[in-house]
Protein backbone atom coordinates (compact mmCIF):
# COMPACT_ATOMS: atom_id res chain seq x y z
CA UNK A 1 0.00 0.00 0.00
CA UNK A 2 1.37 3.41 -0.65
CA UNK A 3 0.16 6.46 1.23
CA UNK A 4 0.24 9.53 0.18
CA UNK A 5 0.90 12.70 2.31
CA UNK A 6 0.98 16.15 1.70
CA UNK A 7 3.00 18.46 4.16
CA UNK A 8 3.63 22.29 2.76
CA UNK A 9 4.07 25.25 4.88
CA UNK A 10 2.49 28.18 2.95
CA UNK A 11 5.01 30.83 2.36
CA UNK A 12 2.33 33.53 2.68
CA UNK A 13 0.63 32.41 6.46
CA UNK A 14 3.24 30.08 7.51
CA UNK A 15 0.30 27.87 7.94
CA UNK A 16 1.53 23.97 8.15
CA UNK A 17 -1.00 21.65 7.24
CA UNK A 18 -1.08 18.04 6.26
CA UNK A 19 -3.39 16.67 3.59
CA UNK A 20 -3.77 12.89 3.56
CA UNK A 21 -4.34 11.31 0.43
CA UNK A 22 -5.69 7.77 0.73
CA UNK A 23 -7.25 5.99 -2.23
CA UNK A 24 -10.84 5.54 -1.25
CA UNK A 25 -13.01 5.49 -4.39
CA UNK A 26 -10.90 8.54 -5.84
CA UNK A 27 -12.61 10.98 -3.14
CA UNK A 28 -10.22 12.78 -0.48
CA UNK A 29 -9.65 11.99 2.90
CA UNK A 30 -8.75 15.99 4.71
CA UNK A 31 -8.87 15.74 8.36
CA UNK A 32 -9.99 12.18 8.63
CA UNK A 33 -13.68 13.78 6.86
CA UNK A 34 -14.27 12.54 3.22
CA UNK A 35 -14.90 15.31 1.10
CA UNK A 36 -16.75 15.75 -1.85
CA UNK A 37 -14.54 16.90 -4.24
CA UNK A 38 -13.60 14.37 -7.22
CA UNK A 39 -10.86 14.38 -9.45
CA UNK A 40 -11.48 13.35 -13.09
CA UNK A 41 -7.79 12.61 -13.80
CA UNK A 42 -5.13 12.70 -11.17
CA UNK A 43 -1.62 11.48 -12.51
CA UNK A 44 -0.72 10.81 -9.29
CA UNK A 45 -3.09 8.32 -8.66
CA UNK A 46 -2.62 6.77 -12.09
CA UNK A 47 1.49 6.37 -11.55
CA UNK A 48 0.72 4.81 -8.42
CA UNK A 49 -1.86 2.37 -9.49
CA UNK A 50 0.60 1.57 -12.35
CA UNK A 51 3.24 0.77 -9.62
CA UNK A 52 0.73 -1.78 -7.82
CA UNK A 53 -0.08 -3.31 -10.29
CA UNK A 54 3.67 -3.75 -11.67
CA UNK A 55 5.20 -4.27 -7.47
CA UNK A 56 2.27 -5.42 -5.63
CA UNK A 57 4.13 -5.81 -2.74
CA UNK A 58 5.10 -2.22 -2.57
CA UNK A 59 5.12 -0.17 0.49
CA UNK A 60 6.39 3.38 1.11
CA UNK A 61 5.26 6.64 1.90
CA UNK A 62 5.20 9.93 -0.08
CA UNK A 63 6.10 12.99 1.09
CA UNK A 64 5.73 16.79 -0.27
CA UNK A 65 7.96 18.60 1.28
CA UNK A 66 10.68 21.59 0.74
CA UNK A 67 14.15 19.71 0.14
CA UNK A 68 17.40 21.52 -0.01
CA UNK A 69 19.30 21.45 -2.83
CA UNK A 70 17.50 18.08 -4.55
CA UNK A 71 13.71 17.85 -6.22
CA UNK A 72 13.67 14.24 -4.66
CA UNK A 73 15.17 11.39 -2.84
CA UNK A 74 14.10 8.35 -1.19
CA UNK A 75 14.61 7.22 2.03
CA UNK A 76 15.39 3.80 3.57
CA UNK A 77 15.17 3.19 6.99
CA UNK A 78 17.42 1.16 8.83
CA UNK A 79 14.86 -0.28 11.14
CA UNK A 80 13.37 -2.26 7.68
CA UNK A 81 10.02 0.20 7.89
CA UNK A 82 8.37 1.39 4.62
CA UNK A 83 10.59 3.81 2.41
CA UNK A 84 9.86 7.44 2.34
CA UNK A 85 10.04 9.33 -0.81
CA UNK A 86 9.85 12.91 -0.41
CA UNK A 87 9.25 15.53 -3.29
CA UNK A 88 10.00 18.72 -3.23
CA UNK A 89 6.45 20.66 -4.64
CA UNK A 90 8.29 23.42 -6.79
CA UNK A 91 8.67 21.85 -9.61
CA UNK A 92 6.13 21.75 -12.45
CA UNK A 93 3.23 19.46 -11.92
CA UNK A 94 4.67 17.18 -15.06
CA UNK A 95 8.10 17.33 -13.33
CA UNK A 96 6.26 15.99 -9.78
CA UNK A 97 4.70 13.33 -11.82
CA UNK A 98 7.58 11.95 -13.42
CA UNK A 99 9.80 12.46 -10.45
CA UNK A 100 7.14 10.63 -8.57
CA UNK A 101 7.65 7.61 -11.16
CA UNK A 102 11.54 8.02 -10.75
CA UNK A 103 11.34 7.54 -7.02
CA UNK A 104 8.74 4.53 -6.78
CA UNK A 105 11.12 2.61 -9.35
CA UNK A 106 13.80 3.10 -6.42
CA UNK A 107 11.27 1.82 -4.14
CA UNK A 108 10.88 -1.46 -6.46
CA UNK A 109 14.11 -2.30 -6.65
CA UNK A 110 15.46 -1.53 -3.33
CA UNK A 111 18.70 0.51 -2.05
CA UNK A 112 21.46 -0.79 -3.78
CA UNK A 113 19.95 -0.49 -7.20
CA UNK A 114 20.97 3.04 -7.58
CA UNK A 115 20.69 3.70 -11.39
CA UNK A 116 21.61 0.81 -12.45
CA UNK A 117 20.22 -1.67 -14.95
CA UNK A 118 17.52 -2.78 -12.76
CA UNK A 119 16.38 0.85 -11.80
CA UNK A 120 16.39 1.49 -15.51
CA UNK A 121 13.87 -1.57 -16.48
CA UNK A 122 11.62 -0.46 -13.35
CA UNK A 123 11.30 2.77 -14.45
CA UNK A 124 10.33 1.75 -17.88
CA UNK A 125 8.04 -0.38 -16.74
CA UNK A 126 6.45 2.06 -14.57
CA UNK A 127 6.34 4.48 -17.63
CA UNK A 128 4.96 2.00 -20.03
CA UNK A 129 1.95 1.05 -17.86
CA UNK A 130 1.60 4.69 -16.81
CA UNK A 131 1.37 5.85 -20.56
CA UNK A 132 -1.26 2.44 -21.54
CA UNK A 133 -3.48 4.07 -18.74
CA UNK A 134 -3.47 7.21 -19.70
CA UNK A 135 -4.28 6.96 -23.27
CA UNK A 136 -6.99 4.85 -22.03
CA UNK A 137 -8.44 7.42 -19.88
CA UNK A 138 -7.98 9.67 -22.67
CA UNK A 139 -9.83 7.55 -25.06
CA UNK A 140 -12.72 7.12 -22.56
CA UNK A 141 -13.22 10.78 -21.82
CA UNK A 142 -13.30 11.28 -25.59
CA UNK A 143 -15.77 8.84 -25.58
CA UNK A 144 -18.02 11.06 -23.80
């Protein structure tokens, strides 16, 4: 299961608030009170589905956050608990989606993997089945 959090101080009220972002029929969870706003098409949601469906036994946690000097990293406890990816929010949303599909193919192949080969034909992966579901929401909406 991945879980998705949201942590972002605003820069204008210094306001910290977190946003938790569990799949539950596409609606959001804020506060622990489903709301009833829907996204049609979150990219988000579609590179993580793509990454269950590819690693079902994936675990981790995602994390917007400011970073210093990176746009992303991922995280590896040594105690053997889930991996956190954090993302810094300042890029463009395209960026944060493909940098979201960059750091869940670390997740997949574990710590040592680094860039290599196996990182590589993760990532692809991830990016194949991300691109199949998204021309097939595309076709669908067209549909309509």
């Amino acid at each position: 299961m991945i879980l998705f959090l949201f942590a972002e101080e605003s820069r204008l009220e210094g306001f910290c608030y977190l946003l938790y972002l569990l799949r539950l029929d596409s609606f959001f969870i804020l506060g622990g009170v489903q709301c009833g706003v829907k996204m049609l098409y979150d990219p988000f949601q579609v590179v993580i589905r793509a990454v269950e469906k590819l690693f079902p036994q994936i675990e981790c946690r995602i994390v917007f956050a400011e970073l210093e000097g990176k746009v992303g990293e991922t995280l590896f406890p040594d105690d053997g608990s889930a991996p956190v990816i954090s993302i810094d929010p300042d890029g463009s949303y395209r960026q944060i989606v493909e940098l979201l599909a960059h750091e869940l193919a670390h997740v997949a192949v574990g710590p040592d993997a680094e860039h290599g080969m196996a990182w590589v034909e993760a990532y692809r992966k991830i990016e194949n089945e991300y691109l199949k579901a998204h021309r097939k929401i595309e076709n669908s909406s067209s549909d309509t």
